[in-house]
Protein backbone atom coordinates (compact mmCIF):
# COMPACT_ATOMS: atom_id res chain seq x y z
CA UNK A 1 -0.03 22.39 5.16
CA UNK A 2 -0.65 19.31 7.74
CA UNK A 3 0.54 16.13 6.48
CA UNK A 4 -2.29 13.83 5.89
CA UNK A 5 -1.56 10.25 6.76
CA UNK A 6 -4.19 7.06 5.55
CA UNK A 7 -3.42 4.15 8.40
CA UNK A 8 -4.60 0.39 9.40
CA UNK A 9 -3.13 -0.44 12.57
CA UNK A 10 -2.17 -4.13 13.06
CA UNK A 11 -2.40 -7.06 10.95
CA UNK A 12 -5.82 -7.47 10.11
CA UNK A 13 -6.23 -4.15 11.93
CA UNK A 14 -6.40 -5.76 15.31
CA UNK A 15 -5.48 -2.53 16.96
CA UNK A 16 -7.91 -0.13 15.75
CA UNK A 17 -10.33 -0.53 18.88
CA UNK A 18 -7.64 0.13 21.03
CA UNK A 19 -6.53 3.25 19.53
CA UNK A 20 -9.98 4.53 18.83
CA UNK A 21 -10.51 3.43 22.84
CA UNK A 22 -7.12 5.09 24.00
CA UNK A 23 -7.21 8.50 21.49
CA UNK A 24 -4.15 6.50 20.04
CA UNK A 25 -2.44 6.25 16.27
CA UNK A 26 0.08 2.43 16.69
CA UNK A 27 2.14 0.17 14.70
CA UNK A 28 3.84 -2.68 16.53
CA UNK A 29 7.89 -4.02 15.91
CA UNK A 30 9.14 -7.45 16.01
CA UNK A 31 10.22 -8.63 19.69
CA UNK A 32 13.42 -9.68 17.62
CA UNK A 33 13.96 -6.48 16.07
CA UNK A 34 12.56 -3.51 18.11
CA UNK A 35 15.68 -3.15 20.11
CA UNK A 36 17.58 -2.40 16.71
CA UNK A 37 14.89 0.34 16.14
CA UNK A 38 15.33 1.53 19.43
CA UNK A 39 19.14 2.04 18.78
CA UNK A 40 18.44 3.36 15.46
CA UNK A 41 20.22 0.36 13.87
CA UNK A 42 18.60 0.21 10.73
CA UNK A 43 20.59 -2.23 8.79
CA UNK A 44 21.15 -4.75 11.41
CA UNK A 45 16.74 -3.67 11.66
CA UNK A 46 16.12 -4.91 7.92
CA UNK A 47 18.84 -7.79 7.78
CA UNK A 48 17.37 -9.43 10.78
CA UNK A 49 13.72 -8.98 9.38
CA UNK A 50 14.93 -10.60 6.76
CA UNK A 51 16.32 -13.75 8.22
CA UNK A 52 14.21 -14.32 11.00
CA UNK A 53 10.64 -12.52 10.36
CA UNK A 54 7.93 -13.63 7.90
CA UNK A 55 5.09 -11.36 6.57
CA UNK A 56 1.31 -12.04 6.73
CA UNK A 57 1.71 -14.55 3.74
CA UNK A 58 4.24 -16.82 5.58
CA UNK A 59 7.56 -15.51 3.13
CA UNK A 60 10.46 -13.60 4.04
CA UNK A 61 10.04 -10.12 3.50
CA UNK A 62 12.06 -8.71 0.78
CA UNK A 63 14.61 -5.64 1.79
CA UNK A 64 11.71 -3.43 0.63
CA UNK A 65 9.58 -4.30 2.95
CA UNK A 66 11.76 -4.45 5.80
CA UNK A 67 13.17 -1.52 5.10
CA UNK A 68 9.20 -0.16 5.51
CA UNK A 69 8.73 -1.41 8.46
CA UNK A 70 11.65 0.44 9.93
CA UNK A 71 9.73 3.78 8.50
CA UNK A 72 6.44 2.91 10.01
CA UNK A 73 7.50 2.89 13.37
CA UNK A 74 9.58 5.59 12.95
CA UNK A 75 6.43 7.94 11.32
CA UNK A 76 4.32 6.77 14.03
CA UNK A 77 6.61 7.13 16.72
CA UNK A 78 7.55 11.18 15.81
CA UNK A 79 4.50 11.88 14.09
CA UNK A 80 2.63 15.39 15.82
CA UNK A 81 0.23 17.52 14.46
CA UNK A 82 -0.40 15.29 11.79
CA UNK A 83 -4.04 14.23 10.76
CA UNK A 84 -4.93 10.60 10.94
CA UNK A 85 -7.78 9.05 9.10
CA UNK A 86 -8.89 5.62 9.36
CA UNK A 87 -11.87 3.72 7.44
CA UNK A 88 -13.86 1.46 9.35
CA UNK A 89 -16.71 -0.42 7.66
CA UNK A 90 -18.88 2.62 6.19
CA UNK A 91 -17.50 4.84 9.15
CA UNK A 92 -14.22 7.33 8.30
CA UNK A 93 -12.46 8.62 11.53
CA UNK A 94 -9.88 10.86 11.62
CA UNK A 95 -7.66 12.62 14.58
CA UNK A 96 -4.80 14.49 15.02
CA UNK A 97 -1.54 13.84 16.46
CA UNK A 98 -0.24 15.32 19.57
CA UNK A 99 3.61 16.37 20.50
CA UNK A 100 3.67 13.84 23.68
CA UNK A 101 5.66 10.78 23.93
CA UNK A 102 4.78 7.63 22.42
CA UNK A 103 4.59 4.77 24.67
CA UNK A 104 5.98 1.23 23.95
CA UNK A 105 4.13 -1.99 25.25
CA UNK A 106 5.36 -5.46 25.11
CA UNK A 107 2.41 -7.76 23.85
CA UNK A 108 0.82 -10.32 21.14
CA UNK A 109 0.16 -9.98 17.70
CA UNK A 110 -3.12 -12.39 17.67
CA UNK A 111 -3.39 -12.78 14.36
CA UNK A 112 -1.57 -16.00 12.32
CA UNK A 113 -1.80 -19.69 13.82
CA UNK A 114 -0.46 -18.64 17.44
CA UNK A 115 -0.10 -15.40 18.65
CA UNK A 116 3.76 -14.07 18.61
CA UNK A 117 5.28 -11.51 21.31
CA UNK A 118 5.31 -7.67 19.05
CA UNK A 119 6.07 -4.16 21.09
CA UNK A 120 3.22 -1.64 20.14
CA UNK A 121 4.02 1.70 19.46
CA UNK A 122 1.41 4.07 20.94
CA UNK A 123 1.46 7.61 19.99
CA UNK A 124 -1.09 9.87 21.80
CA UNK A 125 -3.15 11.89 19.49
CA UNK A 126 -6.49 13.96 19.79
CA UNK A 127 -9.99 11.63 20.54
CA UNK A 128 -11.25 9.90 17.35
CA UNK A 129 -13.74 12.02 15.43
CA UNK A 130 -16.77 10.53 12.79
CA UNK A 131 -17.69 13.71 12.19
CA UNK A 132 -16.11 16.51 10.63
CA UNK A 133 -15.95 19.82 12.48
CA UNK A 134 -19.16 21.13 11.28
CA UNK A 135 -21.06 18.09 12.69
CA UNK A 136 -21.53 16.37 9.69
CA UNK A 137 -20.97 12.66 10.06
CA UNK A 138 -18.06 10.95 7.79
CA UNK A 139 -20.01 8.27 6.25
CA UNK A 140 -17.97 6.40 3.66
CA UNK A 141 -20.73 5.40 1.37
CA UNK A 142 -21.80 9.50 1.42
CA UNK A 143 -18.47 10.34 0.11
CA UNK A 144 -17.58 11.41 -3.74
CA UNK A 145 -16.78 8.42 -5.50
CA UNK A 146 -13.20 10.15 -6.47
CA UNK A 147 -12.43 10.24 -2.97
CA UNK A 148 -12.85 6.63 -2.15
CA UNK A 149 -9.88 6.10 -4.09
CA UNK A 150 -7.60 8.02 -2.12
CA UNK A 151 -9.21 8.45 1.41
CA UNK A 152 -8.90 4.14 2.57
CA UNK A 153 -5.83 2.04 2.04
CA UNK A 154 -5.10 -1.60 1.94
CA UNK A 155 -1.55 -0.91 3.18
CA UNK A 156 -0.57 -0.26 6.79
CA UNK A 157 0.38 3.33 5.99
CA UNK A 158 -0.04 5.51 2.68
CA UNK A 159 0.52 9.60 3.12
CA UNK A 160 -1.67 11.80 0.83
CA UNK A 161 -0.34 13.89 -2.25
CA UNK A 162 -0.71 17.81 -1.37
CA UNK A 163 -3.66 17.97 -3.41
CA UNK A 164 -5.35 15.07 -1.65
CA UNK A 165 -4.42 16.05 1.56
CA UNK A 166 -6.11 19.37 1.00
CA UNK A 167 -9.33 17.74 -0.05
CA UNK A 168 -9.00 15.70 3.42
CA UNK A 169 -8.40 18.60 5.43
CA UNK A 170 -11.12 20.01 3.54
CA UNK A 171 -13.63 17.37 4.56
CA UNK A 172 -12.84 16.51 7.80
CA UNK A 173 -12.61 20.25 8.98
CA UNK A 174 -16.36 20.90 7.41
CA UNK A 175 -14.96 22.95 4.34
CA UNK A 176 -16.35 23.66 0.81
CA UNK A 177 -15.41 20.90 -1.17
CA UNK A 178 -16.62 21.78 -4.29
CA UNK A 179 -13.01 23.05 -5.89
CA UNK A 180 -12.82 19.17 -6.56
CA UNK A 181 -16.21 18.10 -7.03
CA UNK A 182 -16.35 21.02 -9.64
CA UNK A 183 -13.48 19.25 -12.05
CA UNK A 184 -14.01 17.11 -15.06
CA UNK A 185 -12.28 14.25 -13.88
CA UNK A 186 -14.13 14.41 -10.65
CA UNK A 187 -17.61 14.82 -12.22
CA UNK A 188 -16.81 12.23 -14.48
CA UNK A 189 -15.99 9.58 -12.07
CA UNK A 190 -19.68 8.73 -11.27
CA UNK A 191 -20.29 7.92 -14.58
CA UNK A 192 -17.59 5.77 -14.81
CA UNK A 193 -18.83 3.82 -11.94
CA UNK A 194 -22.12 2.89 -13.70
CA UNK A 195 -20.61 2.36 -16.91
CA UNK A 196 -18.10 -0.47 -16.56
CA UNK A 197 -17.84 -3.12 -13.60
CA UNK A 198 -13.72 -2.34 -13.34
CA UNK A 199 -14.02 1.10 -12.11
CA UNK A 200 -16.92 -0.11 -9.85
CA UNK A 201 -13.46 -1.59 -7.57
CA UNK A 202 -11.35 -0.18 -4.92
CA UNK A 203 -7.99 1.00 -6.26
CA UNK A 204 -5.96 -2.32 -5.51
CA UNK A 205 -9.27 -4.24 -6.88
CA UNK A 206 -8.90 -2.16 -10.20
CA UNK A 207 -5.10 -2.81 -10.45
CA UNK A 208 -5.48 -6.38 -9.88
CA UNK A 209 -8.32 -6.67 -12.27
CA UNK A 210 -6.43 -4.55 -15.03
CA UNK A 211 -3.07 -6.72 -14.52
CA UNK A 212 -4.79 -10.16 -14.21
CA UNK A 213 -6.93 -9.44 -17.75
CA UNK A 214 -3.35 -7.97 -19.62
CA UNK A 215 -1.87 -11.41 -18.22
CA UNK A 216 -4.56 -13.80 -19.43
CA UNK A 217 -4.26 -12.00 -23.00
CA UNK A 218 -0.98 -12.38 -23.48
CA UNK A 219 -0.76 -15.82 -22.36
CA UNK A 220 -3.39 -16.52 -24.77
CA UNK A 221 -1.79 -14.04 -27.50
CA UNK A 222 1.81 -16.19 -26.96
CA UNK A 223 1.60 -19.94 -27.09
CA UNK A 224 3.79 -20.70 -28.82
CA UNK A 225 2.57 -20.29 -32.39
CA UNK A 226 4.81 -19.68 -35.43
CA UNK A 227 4.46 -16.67 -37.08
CA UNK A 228 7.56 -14.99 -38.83
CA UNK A 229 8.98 -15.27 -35.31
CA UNK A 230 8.17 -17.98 -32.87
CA UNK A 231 6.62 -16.27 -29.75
CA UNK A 232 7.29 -17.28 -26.47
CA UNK A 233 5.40 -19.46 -24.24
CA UNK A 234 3.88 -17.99 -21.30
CA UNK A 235 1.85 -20.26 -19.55
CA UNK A 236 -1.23 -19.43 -17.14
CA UNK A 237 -0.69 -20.74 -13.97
CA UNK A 238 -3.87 -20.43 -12.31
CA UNK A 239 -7.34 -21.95 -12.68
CA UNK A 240 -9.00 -18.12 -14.05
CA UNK A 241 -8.39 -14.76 -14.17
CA UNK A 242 -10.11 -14.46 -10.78
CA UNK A 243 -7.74 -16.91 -9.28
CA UNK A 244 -4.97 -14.50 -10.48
CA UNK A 245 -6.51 -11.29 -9.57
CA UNK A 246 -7.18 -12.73 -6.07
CA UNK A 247 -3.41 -13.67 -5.62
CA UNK A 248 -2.72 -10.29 -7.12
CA UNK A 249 -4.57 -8.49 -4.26
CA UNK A 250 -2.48 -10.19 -1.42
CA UNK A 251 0.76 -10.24 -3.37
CA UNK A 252 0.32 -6.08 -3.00
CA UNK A 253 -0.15 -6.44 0.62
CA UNK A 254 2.87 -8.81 1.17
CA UNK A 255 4.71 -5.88 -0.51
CA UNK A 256 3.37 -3.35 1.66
CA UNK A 257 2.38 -1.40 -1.73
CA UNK A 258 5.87 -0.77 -2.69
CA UNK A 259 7.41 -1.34 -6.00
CA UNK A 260 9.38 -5.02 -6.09
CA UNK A 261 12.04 -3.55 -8.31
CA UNK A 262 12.44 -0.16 -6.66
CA UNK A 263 10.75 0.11 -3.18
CA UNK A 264 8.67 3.15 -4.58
CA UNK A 265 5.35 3.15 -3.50
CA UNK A 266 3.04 1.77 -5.64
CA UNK A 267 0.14 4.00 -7.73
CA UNK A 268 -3.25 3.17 -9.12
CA UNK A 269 -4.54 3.65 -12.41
CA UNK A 270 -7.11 5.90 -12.13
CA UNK A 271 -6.00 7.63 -9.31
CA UNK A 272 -2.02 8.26 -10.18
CA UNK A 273 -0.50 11.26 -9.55
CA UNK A 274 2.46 9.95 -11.97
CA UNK A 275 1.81 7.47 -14.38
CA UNK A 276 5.31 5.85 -14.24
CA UNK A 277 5.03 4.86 -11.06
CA UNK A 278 1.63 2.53 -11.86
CA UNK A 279 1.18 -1.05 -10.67
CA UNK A 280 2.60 -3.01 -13.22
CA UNK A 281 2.94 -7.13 -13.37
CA UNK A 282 6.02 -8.47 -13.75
CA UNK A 283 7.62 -11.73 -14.21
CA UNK A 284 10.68 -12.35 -11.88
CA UNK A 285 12.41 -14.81 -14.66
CA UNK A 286 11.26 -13.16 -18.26
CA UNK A 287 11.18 -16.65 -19.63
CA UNK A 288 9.16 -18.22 -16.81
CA UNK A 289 5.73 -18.38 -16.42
CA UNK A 290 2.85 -16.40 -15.09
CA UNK A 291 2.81 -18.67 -11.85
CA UNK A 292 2.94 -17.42 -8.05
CA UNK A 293 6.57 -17.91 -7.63
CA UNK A 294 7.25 -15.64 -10.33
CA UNK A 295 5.26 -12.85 -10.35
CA UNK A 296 6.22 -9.85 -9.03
CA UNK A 297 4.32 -5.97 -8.68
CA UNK A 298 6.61 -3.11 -10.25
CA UNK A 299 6.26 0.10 -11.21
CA UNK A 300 5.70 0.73 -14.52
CA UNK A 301 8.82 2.87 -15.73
CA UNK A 302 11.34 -0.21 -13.70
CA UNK A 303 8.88 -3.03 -15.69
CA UNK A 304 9.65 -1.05 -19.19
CA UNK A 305 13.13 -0.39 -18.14
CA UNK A 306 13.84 -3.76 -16.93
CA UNK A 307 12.13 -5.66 -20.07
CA UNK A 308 13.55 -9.15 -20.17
CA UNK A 309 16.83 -9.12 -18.36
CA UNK A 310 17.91 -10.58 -15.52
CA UNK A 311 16.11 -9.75 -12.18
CA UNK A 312 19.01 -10.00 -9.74
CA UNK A 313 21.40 -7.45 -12.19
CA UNK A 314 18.51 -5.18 -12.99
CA UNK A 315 18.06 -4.43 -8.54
CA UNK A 316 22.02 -4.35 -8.36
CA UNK A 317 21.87 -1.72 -10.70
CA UNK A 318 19.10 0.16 -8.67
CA UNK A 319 21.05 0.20 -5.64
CA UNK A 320 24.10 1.23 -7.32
CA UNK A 321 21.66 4.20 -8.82
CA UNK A 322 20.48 4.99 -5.29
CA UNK A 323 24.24 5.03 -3.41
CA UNK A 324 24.96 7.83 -5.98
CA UNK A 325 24.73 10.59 -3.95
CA UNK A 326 22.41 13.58 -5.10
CA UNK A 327 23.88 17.19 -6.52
């Protein structure tokens, strides 16, 4: 089966009328770092992403994300006969990618303050389609409810499960789609739309809703009270609960959807394929406070797992796990 890939394409998505213009599928690499991609350098790649780049928030990226980057270019770069689909407004294009060469172009990222010097990757791929092979036209506000959780991301890159890939294929090639629509989870996601303004969200809005609300309860279930035991303080270190959810939302895009803890891509209640692997708020220091310099998104088995000890020991640990090498 194809692999089905979900894709923005710049900061801000600055480069979608390009590639919609040039039957294109880009990502773009630091002027300071695409040479180590181009050697295939990727430690030197992520170290100096680390020390000299900043993401859209204005912070260092974390190893995580740097290492991401590095993967984006490279999917983009060797992707072929892959299908591409790209939300725009209430329009849902999709494409596939061809075997020729990519094409690397020395220009400006426009977004931020002042524009900085970025080399865009260019990979050819088939003209941009709104419609799906039957002639029906991809309209994202037509599409089943379900499917809007899967089929737009607020990353830069997310591949589909098998099963939702099939559905995509499904829809953009002008298939029966009515294996999904016919299960009970599927039927019952309409319902769940009308009944409760949560599941009324996007995916990340859902996630940052869920973990902002668990957040303000506990703060307000732990203030220091004595009981038989003296609970700890955990202070609330924004205005609201929309003030966290908010901050919530961009802290998943500064880390490019991947877990803090683990660098496993993040999951959405609701639409999980593995329930461990759930956006999960953490605090960095387990005694500090819910405030922006210590919050941190995880995935839900590392936040159970890592329970209140120490944030630098509990990562060592991880990458110790992950140099193990596999049977």
């Amino acid at each position: 089966m194809k692999r089905v890939f979900i894709a923005n394409f710049g900061r801000e998505n600055y480069e979608w009328p390009n590639c919609l213009r040039r039957s294109t599928v880009a990502t773009m690499n630091s002027f300071k770092t695409h040479d180590l991609w181009l050697a295939g350098n990727r430690e030197a790649f992520i170290l100096t992403s680390m020390n000299v780049e900043r993401t859209a928030l204005g912070v260092a990226p974390t190893r995580s994300v740097a290492s991401r980057w590095f993967n984006l270019m490279t999917t983009i770069a060797e992707t072929s006969s892959d299908i591409w689909i790209h939300r725009e407004k209430n329009t849902l294009w999709w494409t596939e990618s061809l075997p020729d060469s990519p094409t690397f172009e020395l220009s400006e990222d426009p977004t931020g303050k002042t524009p900085k010097p970025v080399y865009v990757c260019h990979k050819p791929c088939k003209p941009w389609s709104s419609k799906s092979l039957n002639g029906s036209p991809l309209e994202w506000n037509g599409l089943h409810p379900k499917a809007r959780d899967f089929l737009s991301t607020e990353a830069t890159l997310q591949q589909l499960s098998p099963d939702y890939a099939e559905y995509a294929l499904a829809l953009v090639f002008g298939k029966d789609l009515s294996p999904w629509h016919d299960r009970k989870e599927w039927k019952d996601k309409p319902s769940l739309h009308k009944a409760s303004p949560v599941t009324s969200f996007g995916d990340l809005q859902r996630s940052a809703f869920n973990m902002a609300r668990t957040a303000w309860q506990t703060t307000q279930a732990a203030n220091g009270q004595e009981e038989k035991r003296t609970v700890k303080i955990k202070s609330f270190g924004f205005l609201d609960e929309d003030e966290l959810r908010a901050y919530l939302e961009e802290l998943f895009t500064l880390q490019e959807g991947l877990c803090a803890l683990t660098g496993i891509p993040l999951q959405h209640l609701g639409s999980e394929l593995d329930r461990e692997l759930v956006c999960s708020l953490d605090r960095i220091d387990s005694d500090g406070h819910y405030e922006p310099s210590n919050l941190q998104i995880v995935c839900w088995f590392a936040n159970r797992w890592k329970s209140d000890s120490d944030n630098a020991e509990f990562v060592r640990l991880v990458q110790l796990l992950r140099a193990v090498p596999t049977a």
